[in-house]
N, C-alpha and C. Protein backbone atom coordinates (compact mmCIF):
# COMPACT_ATOMS: atom_id res chain seq x y z
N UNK A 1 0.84 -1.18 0.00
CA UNK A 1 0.00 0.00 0.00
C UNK A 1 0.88 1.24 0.00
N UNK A 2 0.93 2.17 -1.27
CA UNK A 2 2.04 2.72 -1.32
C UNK A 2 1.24 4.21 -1.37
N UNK A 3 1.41 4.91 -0.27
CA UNK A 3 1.07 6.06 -0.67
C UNK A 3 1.09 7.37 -1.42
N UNK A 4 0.40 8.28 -1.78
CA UNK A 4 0.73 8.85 -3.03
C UNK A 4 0.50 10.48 -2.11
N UNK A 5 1.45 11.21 -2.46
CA UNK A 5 1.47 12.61 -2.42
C UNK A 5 1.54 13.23 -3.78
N UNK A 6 1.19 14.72 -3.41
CA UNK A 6 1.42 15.48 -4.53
C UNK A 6 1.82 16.85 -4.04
N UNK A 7 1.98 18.00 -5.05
CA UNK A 7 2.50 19.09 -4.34
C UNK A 7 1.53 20.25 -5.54
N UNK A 8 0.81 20.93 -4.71
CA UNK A 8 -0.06 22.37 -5.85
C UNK A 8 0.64 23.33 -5.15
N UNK A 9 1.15 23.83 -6.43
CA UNK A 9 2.04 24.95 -7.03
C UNK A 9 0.94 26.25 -6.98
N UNK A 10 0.59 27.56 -5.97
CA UNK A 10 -0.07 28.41 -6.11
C UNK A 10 0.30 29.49 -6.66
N UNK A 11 0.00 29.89 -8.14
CA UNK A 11 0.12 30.96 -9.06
C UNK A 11 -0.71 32.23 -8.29
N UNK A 12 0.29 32.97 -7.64
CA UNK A 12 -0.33 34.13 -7.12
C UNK A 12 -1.46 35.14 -7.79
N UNK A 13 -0.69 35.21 -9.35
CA UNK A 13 -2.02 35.99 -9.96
C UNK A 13 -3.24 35.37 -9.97
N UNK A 14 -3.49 34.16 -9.90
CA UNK A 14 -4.63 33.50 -9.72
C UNK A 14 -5.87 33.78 -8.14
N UNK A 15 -4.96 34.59 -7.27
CA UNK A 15 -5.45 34.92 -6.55
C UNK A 15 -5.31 36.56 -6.05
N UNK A 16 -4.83 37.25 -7.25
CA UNK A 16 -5.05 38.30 -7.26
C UNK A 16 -6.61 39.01 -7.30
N UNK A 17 -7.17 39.88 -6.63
CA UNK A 17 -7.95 40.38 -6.74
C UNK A 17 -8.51 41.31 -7.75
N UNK A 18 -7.55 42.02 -7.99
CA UNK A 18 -7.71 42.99 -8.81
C UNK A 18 -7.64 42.51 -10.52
N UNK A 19 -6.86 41.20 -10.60
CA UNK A 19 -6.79 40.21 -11.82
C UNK A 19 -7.75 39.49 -11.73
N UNK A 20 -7.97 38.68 -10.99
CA UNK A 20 -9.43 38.20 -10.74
C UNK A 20 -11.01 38.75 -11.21
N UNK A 21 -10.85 40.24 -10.59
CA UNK A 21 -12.28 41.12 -11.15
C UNK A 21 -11.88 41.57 -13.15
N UNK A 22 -10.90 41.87 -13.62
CA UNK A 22 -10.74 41.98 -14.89
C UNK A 22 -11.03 40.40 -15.64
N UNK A 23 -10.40 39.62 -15.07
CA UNK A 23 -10.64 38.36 -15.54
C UNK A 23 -12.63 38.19 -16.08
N UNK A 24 -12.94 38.20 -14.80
CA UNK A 24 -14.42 38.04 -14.99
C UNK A 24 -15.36 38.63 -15.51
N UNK A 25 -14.90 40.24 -15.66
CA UNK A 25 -15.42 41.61 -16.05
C UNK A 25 -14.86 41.33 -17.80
N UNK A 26 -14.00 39.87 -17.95
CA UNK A 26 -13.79 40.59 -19.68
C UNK A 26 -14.59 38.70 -20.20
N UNK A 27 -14.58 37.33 -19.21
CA UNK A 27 -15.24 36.55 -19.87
C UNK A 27 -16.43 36.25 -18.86
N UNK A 28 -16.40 36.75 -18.06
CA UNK A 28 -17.94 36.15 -17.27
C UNK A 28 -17.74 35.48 -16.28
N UNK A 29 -18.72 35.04 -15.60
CA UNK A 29 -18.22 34.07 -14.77
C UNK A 29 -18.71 32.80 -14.37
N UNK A 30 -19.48 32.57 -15.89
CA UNK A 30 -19.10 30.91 -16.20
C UNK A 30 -17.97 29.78 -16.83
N UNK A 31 -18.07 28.76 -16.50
CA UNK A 31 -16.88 28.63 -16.96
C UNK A 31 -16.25 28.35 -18.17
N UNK A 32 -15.17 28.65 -18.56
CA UNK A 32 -14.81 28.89 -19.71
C UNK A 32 -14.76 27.25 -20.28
N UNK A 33 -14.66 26.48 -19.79
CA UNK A 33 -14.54 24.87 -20.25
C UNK A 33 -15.88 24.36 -20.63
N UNK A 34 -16.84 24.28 -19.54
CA UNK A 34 -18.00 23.50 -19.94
C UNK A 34 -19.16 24.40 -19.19
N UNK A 35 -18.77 25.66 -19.25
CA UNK A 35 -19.80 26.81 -18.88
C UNK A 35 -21.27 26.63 -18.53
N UNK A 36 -20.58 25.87 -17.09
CA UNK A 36 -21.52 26.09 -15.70
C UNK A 36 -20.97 27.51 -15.30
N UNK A 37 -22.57 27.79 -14.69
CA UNK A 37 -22.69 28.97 -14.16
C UNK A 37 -23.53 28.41 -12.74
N UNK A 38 -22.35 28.56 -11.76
CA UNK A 38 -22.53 28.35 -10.43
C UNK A 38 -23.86 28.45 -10.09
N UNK A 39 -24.26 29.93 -10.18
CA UNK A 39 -25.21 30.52 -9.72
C UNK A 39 -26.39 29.98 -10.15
N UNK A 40 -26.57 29.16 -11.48
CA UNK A 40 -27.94 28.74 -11.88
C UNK A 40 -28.13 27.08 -11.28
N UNK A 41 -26.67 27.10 -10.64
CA UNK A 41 -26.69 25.02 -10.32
C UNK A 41 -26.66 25.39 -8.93
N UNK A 42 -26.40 26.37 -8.19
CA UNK A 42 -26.49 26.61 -6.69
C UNK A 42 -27.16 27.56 -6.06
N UNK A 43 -27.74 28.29 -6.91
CA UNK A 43 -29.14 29.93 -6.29
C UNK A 43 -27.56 30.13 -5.68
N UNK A 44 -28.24 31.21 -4.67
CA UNK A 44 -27.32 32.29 -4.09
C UNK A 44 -25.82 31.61 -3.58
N UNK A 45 -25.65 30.33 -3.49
CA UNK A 45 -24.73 30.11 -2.17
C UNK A 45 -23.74 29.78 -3.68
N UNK A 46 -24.31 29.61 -5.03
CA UNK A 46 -22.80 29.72 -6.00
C UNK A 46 -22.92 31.05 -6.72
N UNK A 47 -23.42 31.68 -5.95
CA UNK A 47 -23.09 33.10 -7.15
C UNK A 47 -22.01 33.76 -6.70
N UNK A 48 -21.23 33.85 -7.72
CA UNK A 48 -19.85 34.61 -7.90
C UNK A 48 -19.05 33.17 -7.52
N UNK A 49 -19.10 32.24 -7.29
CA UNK A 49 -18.29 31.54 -7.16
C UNK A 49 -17.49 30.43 -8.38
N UNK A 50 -16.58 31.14 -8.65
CA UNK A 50 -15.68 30.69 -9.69
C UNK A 50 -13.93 30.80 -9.38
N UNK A 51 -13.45 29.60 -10.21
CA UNK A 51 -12.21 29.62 -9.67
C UNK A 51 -11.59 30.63 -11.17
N UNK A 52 -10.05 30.97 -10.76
CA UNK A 52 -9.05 31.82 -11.87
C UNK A 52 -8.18 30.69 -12.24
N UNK A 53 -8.09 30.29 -13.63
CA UNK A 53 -7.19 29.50 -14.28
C UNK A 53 -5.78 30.65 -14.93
N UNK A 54 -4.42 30.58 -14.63
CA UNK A 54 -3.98 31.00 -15.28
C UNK A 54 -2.82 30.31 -16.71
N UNK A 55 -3.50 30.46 -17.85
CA UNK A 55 -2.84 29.92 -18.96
C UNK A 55 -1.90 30.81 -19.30
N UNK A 56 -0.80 29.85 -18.98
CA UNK A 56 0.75 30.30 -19.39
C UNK A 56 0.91 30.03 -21.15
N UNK A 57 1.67 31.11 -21.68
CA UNK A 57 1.99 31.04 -23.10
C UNK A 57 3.07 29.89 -23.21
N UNK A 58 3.48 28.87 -23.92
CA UNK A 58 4.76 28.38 -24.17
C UNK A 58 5.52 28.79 -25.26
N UNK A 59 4.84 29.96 -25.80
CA UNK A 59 5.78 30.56 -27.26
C UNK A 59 7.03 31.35 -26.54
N UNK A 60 8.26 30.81 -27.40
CA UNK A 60 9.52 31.21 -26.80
C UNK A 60 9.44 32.87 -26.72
N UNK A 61 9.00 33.52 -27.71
CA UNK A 61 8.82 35.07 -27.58
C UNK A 61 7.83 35.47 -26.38
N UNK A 62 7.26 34.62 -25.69
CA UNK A 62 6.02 35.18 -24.08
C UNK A 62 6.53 34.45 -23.08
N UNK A 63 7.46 33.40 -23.40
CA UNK A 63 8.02 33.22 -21.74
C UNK A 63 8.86 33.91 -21.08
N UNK A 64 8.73 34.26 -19.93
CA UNK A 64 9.19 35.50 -19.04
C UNK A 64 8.34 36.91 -19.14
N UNK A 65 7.58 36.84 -19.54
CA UNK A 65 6.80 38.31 -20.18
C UNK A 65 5.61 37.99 -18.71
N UNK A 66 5.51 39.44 -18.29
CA UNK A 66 4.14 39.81 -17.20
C UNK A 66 2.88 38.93 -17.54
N UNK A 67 2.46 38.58 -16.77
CA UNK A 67 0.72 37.80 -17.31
C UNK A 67 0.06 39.26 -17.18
N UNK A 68 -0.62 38.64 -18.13
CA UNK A 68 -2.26 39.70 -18.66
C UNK A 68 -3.17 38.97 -18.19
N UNK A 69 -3.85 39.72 -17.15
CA UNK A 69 -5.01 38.91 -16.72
C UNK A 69 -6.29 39.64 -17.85
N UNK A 70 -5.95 39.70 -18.64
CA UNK A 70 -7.26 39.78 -19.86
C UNK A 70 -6.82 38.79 -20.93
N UNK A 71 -5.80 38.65 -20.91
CA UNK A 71 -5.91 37.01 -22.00
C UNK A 71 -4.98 36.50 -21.60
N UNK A 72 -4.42 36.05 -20.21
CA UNK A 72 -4.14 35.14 -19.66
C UNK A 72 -4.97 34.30 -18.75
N UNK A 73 -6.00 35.10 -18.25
CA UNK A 73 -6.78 34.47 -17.15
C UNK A 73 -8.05 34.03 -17.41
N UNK A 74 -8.50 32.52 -16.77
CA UNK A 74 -9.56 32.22 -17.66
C UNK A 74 -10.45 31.56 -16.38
N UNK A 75 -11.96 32.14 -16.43
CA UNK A 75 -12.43 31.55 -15.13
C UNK A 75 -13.31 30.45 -15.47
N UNK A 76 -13.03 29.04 -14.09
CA UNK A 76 -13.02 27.52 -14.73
C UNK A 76 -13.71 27.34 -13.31
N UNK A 77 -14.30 26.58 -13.71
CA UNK A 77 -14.95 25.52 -12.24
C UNK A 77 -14.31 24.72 -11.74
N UNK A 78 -14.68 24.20 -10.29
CA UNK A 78 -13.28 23.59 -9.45
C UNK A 78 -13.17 22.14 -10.42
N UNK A 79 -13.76 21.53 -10.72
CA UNK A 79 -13.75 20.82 -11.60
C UNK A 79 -13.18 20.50 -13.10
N UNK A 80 -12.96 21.23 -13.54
CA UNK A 80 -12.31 21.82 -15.00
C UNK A 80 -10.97 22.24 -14.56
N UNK A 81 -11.13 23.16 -13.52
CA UNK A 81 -9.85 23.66 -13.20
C UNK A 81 -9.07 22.51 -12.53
N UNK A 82 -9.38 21.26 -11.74
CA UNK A 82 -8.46 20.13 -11.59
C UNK A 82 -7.85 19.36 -12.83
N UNK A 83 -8.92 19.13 -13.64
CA UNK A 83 -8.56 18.31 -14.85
C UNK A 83 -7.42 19.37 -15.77
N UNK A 84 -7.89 20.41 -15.67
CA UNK A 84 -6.43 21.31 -16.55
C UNK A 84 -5.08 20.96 -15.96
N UNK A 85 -5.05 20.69 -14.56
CA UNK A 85 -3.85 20.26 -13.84
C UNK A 85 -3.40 19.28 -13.62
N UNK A 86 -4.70 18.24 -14.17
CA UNK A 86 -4.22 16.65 -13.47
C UNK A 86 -3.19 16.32 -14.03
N UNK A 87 -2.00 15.71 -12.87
CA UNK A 87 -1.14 14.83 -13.72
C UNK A 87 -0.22 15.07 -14.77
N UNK A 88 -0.13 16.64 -14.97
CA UNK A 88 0.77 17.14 -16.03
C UNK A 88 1.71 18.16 -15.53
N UNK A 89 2.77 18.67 -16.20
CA UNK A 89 3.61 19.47 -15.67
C UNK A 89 3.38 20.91 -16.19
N UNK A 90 2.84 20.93 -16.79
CA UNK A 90 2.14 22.15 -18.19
C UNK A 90 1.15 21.97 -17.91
N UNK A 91 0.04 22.36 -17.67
CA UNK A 91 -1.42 22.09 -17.69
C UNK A 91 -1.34 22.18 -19.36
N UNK A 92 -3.06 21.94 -19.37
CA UNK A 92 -3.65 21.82 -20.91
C UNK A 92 -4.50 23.33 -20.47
N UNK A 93 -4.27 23.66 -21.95
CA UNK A 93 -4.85 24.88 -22.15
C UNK A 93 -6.25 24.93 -22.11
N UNK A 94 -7.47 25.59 -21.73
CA UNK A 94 -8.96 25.66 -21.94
C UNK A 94 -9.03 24.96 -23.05
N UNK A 95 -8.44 25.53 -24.23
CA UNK A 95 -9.53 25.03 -25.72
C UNK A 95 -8.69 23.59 -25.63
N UNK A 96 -7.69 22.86 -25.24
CA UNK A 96 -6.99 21.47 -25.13
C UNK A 96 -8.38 20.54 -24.52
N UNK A 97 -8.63 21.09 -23.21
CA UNK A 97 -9.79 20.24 -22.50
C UNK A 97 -10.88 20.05 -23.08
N UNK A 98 -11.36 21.33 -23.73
CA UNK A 98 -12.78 21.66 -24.22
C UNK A 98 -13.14 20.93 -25.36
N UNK A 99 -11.72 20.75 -25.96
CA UNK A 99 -11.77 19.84 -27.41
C UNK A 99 -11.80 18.33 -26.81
N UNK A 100 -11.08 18.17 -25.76
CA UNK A 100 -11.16 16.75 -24.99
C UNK A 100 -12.55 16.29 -24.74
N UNK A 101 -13.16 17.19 -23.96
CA UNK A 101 -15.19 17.08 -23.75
C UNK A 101 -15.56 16.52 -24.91
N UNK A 102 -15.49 17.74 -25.92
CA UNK A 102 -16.38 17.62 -26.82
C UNK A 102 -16.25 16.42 -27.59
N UNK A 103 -15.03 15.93 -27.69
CA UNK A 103 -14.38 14.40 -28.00
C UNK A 103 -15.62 13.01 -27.39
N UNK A 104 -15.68 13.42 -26.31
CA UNK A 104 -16.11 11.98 -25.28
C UNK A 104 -17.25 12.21 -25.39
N UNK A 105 -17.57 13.60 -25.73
CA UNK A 105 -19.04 13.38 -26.00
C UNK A 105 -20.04 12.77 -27.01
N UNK A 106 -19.14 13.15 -28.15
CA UNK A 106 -19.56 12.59 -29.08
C UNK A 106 -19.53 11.19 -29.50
N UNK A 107 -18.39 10.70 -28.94
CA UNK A 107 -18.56 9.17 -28.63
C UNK A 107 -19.15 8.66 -27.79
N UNK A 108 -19.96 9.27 -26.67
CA UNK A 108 -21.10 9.25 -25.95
C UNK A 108 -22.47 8.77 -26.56
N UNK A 109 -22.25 9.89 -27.44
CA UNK A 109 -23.53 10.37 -28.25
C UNK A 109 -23.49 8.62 -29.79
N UNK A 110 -22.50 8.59 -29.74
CA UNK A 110 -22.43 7.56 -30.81
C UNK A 110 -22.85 6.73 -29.91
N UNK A 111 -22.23 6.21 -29.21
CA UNK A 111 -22.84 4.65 -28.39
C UNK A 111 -24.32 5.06 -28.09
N UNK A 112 -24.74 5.80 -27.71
CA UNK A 112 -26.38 6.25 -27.44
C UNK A 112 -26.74 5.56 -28.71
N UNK A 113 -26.65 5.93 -29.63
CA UNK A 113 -27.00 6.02 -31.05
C UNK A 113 -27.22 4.42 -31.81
N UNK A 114 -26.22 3.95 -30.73
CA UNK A 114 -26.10 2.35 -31.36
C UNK A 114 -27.14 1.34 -30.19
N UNK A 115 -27.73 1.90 -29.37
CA UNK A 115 -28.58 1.26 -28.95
C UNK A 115 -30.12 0.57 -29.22
């Protein structure tokens, strides 16, 4: 029985405030992956409640460059926002996952289909 640790790495701008309110003020605050909106799956006790994803550039010309929390920051549900992190050293970018969904879904939708 071998136990398993891990270690989360906290990206401060992700908990910036002031990046945080631009973040949401420029995409909303459903989520950018599979856009739940807290507030309509929880009445009051999920409104406003969204997590800050921050997507790092890997183009050699934007590494080391300031994050833009207007197109760096992307707000994700706690859910979306784990799977961007699971298990990788790079997360996957929003549109990486979103294309992943839409993948399983449709092979979802096929096996439905074959019933």
């Amino acid at each position: 029985n071998t136990e398993r640790t891990s270690t989360l790495k906290i990206d401060p701008i992700e908990h910036d405030p002031l990046a945080r309110a631009l973040c949401i003020q420029r995409h909303g605050s459903s989520c950018s992956v599979c856009n739940i909106d807290m507030s309509v799956r929880y009445g009051a006790l999920g409104s406003g409640f969204i997590e800050i994803h921050h997507q790092r550039s890997t183009t050699a010309a934007e590494l080391g460059r300031e994050p833009d929390p207007l197109r760096d920051l992307y707000p994700v549900c706690p859910n979306c926002h784990a799977m961007l992190h699971r298990g990788r050293e790079i997360p996957l970018t929003v549109n990486e996952l979103k294309t992943a969904m839409r993948k399983i879904s449709a092979r979802r939708n096929d096996m439905l289909m074959d019933l």
